[in-house]
C-alpha atoms as a PDB file:
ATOM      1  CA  UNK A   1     232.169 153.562 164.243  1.00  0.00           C
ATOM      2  CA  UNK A   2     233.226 155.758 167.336  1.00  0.00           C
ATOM      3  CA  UNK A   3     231.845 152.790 169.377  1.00  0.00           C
ATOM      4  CA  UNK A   4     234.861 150.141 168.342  1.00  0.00           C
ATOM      5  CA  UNK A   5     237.504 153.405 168.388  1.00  0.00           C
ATOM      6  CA  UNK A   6     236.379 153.747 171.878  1.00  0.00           C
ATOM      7  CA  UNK A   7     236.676 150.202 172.646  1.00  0.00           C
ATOM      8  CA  UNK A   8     239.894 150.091 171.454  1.00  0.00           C
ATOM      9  CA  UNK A   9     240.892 153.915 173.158  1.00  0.00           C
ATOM     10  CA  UNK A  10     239.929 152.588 176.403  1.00  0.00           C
ATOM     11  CA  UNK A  11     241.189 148.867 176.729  1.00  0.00           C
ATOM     12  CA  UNK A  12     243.326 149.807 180.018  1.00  0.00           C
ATOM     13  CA  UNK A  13     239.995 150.612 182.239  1.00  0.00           C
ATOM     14  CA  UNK A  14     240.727 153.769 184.309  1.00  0.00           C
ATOM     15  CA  UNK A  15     243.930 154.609 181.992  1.00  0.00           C
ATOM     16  CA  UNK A  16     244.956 158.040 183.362  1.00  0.00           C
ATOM     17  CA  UNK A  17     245.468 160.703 180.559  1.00  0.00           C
ATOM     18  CA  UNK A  18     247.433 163.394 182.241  1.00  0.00           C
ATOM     19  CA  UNK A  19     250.693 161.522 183.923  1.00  0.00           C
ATOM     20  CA  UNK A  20     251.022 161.197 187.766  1.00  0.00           C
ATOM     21  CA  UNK A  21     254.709 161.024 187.650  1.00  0.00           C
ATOM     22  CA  UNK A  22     256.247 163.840 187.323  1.00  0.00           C
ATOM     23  CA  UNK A  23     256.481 165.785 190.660  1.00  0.00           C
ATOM     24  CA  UNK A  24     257.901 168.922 192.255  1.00  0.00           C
ATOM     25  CA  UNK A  25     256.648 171.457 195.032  1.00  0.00           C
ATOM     26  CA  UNK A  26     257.107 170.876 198.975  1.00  0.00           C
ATOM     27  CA  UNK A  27     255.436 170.585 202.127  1.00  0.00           C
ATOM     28  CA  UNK A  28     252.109 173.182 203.167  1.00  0.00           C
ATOM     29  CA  UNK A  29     253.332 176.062 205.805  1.00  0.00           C
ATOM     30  CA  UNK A  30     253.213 174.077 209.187  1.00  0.00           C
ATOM     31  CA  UNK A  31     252.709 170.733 208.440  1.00  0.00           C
ATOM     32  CA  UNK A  32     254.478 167.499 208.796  1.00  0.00           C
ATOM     33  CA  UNK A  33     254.446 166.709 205.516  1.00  0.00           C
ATOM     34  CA  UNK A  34     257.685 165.162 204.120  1.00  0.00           C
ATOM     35  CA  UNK A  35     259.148 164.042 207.278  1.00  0.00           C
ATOM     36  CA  UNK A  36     259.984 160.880 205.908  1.00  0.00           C
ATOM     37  CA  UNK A  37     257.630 158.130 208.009  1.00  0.00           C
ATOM     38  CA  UNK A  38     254.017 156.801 206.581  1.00  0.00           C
ATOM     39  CA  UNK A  39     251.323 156.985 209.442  1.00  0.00           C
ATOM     40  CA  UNK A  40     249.113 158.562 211.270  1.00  0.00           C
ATOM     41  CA  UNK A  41     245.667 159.054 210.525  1.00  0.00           C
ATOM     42  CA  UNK A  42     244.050 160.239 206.883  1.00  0.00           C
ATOM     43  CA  UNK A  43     240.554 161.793 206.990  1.00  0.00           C
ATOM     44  CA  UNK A  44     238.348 160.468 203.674  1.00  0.00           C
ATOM     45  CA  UNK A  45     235.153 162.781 203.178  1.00  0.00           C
ATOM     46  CA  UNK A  46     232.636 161.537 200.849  1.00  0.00           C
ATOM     47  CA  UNK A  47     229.303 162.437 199.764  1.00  0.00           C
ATOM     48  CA  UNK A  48     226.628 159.736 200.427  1.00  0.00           C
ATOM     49  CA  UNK A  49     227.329 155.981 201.029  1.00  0.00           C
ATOM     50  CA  UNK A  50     223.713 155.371 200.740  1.00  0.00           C
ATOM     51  CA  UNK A  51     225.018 155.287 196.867  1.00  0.00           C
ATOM     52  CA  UNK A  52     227.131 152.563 195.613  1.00  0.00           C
ATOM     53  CA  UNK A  53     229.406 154.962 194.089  1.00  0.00           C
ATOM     54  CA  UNK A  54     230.244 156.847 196.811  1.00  0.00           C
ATOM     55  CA  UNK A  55     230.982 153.962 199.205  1.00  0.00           C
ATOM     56  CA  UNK A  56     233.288 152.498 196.573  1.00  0.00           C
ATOM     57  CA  UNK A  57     235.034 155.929 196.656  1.00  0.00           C
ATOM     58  CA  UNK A  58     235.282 155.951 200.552  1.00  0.00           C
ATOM     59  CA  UNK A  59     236.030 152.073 200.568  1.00  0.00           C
ATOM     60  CA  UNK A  60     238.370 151.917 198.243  1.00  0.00           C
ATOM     61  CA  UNK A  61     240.675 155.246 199.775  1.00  0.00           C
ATOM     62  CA  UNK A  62     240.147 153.504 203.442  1.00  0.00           C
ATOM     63  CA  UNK A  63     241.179 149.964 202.473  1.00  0.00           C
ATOM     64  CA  UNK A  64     244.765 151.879 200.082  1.00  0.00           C
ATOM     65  CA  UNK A  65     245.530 153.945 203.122  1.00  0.00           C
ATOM     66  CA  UNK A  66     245.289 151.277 205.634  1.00  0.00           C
ATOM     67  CA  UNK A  67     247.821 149.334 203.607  1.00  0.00           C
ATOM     68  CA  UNK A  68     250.325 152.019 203.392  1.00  0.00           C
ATOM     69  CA  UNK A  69     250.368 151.848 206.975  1.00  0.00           C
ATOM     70  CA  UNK A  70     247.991 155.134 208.376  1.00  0.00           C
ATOM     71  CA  UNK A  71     244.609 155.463 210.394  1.00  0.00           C
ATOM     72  CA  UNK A  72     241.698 156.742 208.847  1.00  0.00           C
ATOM     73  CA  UNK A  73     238.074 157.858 209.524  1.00  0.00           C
ATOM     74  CA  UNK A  74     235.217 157.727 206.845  1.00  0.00           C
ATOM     75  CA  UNK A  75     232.775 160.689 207.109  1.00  0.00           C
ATOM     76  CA  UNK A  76     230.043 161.666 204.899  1.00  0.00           C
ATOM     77  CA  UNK A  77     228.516 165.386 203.571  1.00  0.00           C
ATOM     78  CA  UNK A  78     225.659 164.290 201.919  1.00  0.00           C
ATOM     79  CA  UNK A  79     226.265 167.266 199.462  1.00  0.00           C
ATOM     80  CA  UNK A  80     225.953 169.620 202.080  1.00  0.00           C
ATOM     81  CA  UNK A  81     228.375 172.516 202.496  1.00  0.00           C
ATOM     82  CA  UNK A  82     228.085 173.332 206.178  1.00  0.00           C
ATOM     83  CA  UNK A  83     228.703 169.539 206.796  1.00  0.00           C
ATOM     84  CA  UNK A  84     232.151 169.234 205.304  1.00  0.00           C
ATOM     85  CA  UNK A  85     232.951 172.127 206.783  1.00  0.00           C
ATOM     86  CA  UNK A  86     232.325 170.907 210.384  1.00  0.00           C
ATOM     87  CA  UNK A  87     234.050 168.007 208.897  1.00  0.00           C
ATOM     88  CA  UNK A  88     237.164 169.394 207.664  1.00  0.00           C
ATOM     89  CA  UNK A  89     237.380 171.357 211.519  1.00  0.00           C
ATOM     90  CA  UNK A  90     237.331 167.450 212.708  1.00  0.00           C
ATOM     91  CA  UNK A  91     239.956 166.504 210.731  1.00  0.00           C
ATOM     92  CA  UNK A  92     242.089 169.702 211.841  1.00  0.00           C
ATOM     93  CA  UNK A  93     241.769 168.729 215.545  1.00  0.00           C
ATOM     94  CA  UNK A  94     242.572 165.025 214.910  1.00  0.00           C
ATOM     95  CA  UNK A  95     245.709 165.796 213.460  1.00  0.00           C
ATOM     96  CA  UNK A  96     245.234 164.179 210.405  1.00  0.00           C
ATOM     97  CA  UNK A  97     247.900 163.946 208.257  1.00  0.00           C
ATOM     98  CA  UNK A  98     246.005 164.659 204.918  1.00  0.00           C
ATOM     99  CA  UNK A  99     242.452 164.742 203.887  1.00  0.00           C
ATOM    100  CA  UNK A 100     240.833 162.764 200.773  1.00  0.00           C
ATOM    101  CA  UNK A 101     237.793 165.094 200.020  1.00  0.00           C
ATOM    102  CA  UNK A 102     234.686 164.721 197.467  1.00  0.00           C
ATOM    103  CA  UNK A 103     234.030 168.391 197.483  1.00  0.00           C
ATOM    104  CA  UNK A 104     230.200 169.188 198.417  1.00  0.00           C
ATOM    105  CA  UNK A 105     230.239 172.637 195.922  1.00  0.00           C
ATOM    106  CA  UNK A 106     232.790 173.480 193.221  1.00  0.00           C
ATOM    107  CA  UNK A 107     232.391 177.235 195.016  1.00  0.00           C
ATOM    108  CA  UNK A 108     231.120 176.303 198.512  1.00  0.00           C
ATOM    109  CA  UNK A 109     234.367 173.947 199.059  1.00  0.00           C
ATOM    110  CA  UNK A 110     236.218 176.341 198.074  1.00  0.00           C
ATOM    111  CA  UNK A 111     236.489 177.452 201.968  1.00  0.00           C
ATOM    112  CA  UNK A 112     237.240 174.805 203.798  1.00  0.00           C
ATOM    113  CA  UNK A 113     239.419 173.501 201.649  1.00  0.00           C
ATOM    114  CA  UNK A 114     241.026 176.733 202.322  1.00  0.00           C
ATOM    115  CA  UNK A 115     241.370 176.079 205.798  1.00  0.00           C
ATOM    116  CA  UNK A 116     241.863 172.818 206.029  1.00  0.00           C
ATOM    117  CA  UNK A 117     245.348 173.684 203.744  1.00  0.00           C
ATOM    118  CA  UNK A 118     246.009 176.894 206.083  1.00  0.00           C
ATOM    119  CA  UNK A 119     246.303 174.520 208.856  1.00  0.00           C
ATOM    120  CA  UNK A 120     249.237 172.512 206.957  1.00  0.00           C
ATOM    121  CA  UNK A 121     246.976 169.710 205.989  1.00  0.00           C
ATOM    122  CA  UNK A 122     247.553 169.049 202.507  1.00  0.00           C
ATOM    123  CA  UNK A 123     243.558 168.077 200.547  1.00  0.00           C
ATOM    124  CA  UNK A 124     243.518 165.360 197.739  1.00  0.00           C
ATOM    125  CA  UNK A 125     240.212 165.962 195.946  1.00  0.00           C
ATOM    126  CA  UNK A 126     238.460 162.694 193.975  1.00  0.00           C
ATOM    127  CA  UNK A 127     235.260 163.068 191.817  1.00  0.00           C
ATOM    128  CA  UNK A 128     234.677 166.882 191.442  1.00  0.00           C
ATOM    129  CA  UNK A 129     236.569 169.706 191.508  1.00  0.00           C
ATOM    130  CA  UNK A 130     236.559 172.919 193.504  1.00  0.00           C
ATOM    131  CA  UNK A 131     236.637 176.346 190.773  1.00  0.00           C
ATOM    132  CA  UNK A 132     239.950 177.264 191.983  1.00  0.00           C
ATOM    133  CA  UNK A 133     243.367 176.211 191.940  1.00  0.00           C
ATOM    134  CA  UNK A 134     246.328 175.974 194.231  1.00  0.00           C
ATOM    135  CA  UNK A 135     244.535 175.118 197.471  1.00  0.00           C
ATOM    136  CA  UNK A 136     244.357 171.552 196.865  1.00  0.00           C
ATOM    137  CA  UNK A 137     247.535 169.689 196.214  1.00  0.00           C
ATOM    138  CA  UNK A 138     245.560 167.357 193.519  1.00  0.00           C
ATOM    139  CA  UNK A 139     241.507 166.840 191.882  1.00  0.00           C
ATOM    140  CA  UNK A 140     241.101 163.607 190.313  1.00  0.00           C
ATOM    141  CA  UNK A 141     238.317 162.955 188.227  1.00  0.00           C
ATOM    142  CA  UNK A 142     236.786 161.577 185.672  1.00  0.00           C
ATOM    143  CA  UNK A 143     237.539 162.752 182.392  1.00  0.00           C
ATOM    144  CA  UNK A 144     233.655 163.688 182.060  1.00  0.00           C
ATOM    145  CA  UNK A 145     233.547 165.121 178.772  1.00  0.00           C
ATOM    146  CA  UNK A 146     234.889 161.741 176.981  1.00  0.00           C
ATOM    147  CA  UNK A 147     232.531 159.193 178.906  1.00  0.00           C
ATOM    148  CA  UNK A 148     229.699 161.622 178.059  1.00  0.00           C
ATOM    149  CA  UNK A 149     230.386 161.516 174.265  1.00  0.00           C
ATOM    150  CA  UNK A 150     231.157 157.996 174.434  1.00  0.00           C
ATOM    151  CA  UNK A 151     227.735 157.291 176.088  1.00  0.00           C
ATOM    152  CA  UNK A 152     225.843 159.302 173.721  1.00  0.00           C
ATOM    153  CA  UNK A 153     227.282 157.921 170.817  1.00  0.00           C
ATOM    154  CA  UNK A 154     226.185 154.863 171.958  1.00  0.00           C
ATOM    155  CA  UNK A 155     222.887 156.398 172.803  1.00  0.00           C
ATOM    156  CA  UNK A 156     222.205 157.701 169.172  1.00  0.00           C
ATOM    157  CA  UNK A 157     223.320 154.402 167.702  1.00  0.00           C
ATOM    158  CA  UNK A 158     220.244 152.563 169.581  1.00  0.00           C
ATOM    159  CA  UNK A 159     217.934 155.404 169.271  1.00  0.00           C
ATOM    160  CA  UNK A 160     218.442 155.112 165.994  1.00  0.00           C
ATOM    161  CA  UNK A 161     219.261 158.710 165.622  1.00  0.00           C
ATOM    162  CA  UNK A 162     215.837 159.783 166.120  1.00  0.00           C
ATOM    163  CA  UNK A 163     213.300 160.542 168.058  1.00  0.00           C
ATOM    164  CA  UNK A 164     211.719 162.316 171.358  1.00  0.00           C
ATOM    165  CA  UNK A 165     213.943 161.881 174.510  1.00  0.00           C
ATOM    166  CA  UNK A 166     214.133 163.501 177.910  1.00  0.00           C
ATOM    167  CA  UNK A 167     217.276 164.537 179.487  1.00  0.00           C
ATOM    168  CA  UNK A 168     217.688 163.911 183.766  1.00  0.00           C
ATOM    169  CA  UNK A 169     220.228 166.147 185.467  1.00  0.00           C
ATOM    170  CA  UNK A 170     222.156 165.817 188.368  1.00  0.00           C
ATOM    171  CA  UNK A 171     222.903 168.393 190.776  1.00  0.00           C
ATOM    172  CA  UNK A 172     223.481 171.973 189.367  1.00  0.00           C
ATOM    173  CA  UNK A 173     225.959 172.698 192.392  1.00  0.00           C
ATOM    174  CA  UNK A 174     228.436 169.696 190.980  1.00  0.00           C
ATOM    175  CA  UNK A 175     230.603 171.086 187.988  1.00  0.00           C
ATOM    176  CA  UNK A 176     230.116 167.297 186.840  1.00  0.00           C
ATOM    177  CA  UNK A 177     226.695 167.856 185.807  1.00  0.00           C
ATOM    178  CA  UNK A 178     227.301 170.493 183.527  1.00  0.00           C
ATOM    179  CA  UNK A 179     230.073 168.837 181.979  1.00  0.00           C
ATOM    180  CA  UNK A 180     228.050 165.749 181.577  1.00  0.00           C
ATOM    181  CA  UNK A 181     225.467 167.392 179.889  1.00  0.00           C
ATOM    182  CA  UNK A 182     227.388 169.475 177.651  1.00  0.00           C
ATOM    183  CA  UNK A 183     228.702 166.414 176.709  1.00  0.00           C
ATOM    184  CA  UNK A 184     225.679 165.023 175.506  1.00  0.00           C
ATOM    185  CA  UNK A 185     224.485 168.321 173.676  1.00  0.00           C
ATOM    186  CA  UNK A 186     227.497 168.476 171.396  1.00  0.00           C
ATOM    187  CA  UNK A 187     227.256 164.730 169.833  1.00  0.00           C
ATOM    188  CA  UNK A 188     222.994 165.047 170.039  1.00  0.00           C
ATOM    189  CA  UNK A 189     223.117 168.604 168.315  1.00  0.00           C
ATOM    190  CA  UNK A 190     224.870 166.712 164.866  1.00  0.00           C
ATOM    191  CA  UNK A 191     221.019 164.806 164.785  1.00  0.00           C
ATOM    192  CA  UNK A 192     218.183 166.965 163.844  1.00  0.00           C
ATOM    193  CA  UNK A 193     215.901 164.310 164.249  1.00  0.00           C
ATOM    194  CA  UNK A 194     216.436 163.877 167.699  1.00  0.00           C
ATOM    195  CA  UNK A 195     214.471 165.993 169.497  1.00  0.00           C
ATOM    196  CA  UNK A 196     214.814 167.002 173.368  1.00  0.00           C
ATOM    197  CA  UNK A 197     211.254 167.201 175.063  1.00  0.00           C
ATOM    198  CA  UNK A 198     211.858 168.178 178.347  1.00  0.00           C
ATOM    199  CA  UNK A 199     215.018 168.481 180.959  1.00  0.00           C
ATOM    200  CA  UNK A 200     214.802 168.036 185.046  1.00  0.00           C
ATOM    201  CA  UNK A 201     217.412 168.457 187.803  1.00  0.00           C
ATOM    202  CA  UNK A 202     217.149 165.125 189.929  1.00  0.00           C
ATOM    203  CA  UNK A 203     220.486 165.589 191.813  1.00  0.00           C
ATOM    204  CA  UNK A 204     221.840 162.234 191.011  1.00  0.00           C
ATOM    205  CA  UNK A 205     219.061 160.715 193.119  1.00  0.00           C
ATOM    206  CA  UNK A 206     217.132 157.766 192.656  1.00  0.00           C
ATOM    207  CA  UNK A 207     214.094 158.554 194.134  1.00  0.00           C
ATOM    208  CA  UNK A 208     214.041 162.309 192.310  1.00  0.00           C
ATOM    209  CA  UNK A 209     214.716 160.698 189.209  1.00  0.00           C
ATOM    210  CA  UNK A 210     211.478 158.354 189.219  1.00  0.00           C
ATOM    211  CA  UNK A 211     209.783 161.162 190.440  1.00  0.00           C
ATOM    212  CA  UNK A 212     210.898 163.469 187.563  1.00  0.00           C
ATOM    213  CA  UNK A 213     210.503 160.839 184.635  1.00  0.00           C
ATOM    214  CA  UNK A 214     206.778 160.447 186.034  1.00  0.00           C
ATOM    215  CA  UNK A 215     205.978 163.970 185.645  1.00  0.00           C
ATOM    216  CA  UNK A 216     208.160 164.227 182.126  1.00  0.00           C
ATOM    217  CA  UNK A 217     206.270 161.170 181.130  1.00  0.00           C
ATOM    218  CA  UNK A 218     202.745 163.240 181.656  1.00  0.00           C
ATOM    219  CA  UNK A 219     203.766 166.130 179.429  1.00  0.00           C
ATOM    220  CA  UNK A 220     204.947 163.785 176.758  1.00  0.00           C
ATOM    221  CA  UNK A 221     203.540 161.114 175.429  1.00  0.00           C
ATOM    222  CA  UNK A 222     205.918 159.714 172.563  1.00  0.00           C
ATOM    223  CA  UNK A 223     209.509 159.241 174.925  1.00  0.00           C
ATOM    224  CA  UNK A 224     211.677 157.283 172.954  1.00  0.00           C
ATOM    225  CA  UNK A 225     215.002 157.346 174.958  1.00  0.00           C
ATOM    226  CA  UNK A 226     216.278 159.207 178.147  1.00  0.00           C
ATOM    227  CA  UNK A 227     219.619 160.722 178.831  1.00  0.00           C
ATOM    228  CA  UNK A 228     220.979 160.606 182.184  1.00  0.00           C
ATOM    229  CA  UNK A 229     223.620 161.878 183.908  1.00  0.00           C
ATOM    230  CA  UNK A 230     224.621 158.793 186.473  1.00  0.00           C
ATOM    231  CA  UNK A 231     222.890 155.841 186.988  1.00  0.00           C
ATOM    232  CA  UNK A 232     221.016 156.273 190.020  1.00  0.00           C
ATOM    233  CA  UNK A 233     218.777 158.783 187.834  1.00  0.00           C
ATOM    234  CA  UNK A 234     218.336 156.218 185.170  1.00  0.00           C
ATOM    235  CA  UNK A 235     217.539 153.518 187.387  1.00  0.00           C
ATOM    236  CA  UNK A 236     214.951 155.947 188.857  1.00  0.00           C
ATOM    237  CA  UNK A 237     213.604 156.155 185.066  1.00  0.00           C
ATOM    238  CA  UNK A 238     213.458 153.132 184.708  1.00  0.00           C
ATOM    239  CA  UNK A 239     211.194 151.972 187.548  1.00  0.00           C
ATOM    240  CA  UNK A 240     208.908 155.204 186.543  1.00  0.00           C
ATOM    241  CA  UNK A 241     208.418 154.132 182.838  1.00  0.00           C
ATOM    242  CA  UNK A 242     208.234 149.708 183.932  1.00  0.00           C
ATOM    243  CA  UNK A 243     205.317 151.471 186.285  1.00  0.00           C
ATOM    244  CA  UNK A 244     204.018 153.124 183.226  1.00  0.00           C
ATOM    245  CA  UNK A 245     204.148 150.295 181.263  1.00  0.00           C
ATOM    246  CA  UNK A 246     206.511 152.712 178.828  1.00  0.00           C
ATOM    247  CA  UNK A 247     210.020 151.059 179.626  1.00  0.00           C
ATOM    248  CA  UNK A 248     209.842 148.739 175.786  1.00  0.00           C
ATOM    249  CA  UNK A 249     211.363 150.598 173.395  1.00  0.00           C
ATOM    250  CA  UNK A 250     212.212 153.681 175.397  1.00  0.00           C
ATOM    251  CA  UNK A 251     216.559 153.394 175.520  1.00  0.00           C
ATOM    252  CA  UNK A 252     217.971 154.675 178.511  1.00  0.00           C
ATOM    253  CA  UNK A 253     221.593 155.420 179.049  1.00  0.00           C
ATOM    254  CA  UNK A 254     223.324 155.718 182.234  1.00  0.00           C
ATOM    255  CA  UNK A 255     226.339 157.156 184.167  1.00  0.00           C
ATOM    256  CA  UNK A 256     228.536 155.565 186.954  1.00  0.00           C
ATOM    257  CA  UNK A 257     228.753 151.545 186.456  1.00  0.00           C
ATOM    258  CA  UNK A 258     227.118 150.970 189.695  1.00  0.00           C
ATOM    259  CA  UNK A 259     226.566 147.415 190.210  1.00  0.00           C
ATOM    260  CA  UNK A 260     222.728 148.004 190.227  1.00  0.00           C
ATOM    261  CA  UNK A 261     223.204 149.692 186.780  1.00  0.00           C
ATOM    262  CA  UNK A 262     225.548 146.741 185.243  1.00  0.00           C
ATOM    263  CA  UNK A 263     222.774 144.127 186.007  1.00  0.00           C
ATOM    264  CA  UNK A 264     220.332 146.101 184.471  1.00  0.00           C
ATOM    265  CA  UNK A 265     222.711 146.265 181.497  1.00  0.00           C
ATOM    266  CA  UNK A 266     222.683 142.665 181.166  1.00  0.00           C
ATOM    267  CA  UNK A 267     219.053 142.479 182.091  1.00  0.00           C
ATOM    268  CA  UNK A 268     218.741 144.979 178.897  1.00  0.00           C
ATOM    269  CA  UNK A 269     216.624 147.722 180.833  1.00  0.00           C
ATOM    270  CA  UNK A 270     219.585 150.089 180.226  1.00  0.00           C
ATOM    271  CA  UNK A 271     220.888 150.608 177.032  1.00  0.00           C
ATOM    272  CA  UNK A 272     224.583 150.840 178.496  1.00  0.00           C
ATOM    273  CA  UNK A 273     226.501 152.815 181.403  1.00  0.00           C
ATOM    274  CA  UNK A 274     229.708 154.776 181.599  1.00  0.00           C
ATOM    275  CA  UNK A 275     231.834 153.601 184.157  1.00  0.00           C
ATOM    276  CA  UNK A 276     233.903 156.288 186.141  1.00  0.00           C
ATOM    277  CA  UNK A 277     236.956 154.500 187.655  1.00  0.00           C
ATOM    278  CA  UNK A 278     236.274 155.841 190.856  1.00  0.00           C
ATOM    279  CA  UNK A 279     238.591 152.606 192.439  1.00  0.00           C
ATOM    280  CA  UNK A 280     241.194 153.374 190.125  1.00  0.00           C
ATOM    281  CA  UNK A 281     241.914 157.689 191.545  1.00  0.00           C
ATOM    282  CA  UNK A 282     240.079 156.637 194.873  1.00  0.00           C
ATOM    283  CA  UNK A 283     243.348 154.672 195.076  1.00  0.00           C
ATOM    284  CA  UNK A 284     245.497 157.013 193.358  1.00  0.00           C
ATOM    285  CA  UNK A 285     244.898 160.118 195.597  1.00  0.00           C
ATOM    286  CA  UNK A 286     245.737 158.000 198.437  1.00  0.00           C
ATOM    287  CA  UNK A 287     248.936 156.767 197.126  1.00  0.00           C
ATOM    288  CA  UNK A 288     249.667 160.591 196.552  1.00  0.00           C
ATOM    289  CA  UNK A 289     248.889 161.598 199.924  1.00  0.00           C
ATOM    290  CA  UNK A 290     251.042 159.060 201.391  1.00  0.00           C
ATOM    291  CA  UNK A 291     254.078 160.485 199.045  1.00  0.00           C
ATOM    292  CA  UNK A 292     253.452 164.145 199.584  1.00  0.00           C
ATOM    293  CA  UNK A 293     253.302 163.368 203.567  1.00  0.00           C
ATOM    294  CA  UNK A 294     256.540 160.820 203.106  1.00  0.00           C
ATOM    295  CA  UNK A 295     258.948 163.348 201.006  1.00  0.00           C
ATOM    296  CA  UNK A 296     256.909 166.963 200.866  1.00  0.00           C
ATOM    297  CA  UNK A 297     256.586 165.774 196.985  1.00  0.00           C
ATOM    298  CA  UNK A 298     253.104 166.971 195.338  1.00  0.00           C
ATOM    299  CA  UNK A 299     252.212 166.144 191.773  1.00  0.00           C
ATOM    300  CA  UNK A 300     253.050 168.659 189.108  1.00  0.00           C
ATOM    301  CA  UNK A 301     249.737 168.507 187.604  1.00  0.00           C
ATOM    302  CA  UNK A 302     246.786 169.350 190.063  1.00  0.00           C
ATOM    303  CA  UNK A 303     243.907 168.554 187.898  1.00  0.00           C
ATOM    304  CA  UNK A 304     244.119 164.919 186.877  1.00  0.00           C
ATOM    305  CA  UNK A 305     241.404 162.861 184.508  1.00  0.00           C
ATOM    306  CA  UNK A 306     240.245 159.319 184.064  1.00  0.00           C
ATOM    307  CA  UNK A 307     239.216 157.813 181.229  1.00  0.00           C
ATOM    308  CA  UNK A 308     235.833 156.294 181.360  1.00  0.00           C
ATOM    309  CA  UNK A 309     234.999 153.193 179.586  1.00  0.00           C
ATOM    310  CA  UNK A 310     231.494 152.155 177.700  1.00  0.00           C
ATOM    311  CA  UNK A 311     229.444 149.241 179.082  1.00  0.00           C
ATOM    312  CA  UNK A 312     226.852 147.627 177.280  1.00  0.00           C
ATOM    313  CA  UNK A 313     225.569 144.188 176.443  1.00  0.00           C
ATOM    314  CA  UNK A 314     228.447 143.539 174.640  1.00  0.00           C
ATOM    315  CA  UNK A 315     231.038 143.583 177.548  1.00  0.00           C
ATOM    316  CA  UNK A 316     229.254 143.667 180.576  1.00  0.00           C
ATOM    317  CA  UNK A 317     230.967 140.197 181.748  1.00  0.00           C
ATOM    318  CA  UNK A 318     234.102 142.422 181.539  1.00  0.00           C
ATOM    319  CA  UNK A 319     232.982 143.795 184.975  1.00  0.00           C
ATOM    320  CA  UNK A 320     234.781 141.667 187.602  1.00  0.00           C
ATOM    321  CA  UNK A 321     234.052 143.818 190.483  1.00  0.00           C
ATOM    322  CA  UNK A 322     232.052 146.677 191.771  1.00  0.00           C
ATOM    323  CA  UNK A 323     233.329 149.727 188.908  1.00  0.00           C
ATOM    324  CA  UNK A 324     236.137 147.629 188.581  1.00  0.00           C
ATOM    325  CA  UNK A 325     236.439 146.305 184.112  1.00  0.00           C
ATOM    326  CA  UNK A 326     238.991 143.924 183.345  1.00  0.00           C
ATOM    327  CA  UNK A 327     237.426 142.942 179.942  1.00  0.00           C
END
């Protein structure tokens, strides 16, 4: 079964497929990077700490750099463009030695990281990407495309491989979403007799995705499972359809490993979750910055993934912290 392989694949939580080690390249045009001394302050831009996920992300990159000895400030987007930019201006005038960015738009980024490396500030993107390469000096994410076709292999297994379902997207401006969702097309497309019903954007909200899975719920009757592309969506679902008096029988997977969606894993409301190891390259970029601002040193490879991992009943008591498996 792909379910065990994967179990076995992804044993080291967060493992890192593309290596981190191997380094050349120097300093940006007019910054300080590489003169040899940690400190001074490091900017972390995130999207919304209103979401577990996010505040990990910030949390975790504050609590690294602060050990390696630098400053930082925590400042938040909320997926809007003009934001971070205003943001990334802030961190110009403060000086800051590097910036740890999750990018608001894979194309509306794309400026201000621009600037933000014009002005010799070298930008360590977590979570999402930016569509175009050689501004940032890394983008670690997820590796997307396996914790999708882990999750829905684990999806069909419970569904049974049939059956109505409903698919909940996240936000179209995220190259994440897409990814996801291709993700689940190509394992769902070997299953004729699953059949998708209906498909709405819900912008990795919890709120939007209730409010979608209602109106999805009106136009079809006979829901048997729901595919969702992070967890807050799901949980969303799943208050809609326990309000409904739908939720038995109906499996819903998720995408994240917040700690909301890891109880309701145990609680058996949600079929399973894919955890992201957001502490594991929250970390990591940090640990890069540090060395790119110590020697001048940037990683070889820009674009860096993460190996998810599948949670379900099975190993949920493998997760010994928020997103943090040790099972």
């Amino acid at each position: 079964m792909m379910r065990n392989k994967a179990f076995a694949t992804l044993a080291a939580a967060g493992a890192l497929v593309l290596g981190l080690t191997a380094c050349s390249g120097g300093s940006a045009d007019g910054s300080d990077a590489g003169d040899g001394e940690a400190g001074g302050l490091i900017t972390i831009i995130v999207n919304d700490p209103s979401n577990p996920y996010w505040k990990t992300e910030g949390d975790v990159a504050a609590a690294a750099a602060k050990d390696l000895g630098y400053e930082t400030k925590v400042a938040a987007h909320k997926g809007d463009a003009n934001t971070e930019n205003t943001l990334i201006d802030t961190a110009i005038s403060s000086k800051s030695k590097a910036i740890i960015l999750d990018p608001a738009n894979a194309d509306g980024s794309i400026a201000a990281v621009k600037k933000a490396d014009a002005a010799g500030i070298p930008v360590f993107l977590v979570n999402a990407e930016i569509n175009e390469a050689g501004l940032a000096k890394a983008q670690l994410v997820s590796n997307n495309a396996q914790g999708a076709a882990i999750g829905a292999q684990e999806w069909v297994t419970q569904m049974g491989e049939a059956g109505n379902y409903v698919e909940l997207f996240g936000a179209p401006s995220d190259n994440n979403a897409q990814t996801r969702s291709n993700g689940f097309t190509t394992v769902l497309g070997q299953y004729p007799e699953l059949q998708q019903v209906g498909k709405e954007v819900a912008d990795w909200d919890r709120t939007k995705g209730h409010d979608k899975m209602q109106s999805l719920l009106q136009a079809n009757a006979d829901i048997a499972g729901v595919m969702s592309g992070n967890d807050e969506m799901a949980l969303g679902a799943i208050a809609a359809l326990k309000e409904s008096k739908k939720l038995d029988g109906v499996v819903v997977g998720g995408f994240d490993g917040s700690p909301d969606a890891v109880e309701a894993v145990r609680s058996g409301e949600l079929a399973y979750t894919v955890l992201q190891p957001v502490a594991v390259f929250s970390e990591e970029a940090v640990k890069l910055a540090d060395e790119f601002i110590r020697t001048g040193t940037a990683p070889e490879t820009e674009k860096q993934s993460f190996d998810c991992v599948l949670i379900t009943k099975d190993n949920v008591d493998g997760m010994t912290a928020d997103f943090t498996f040790s099972g």
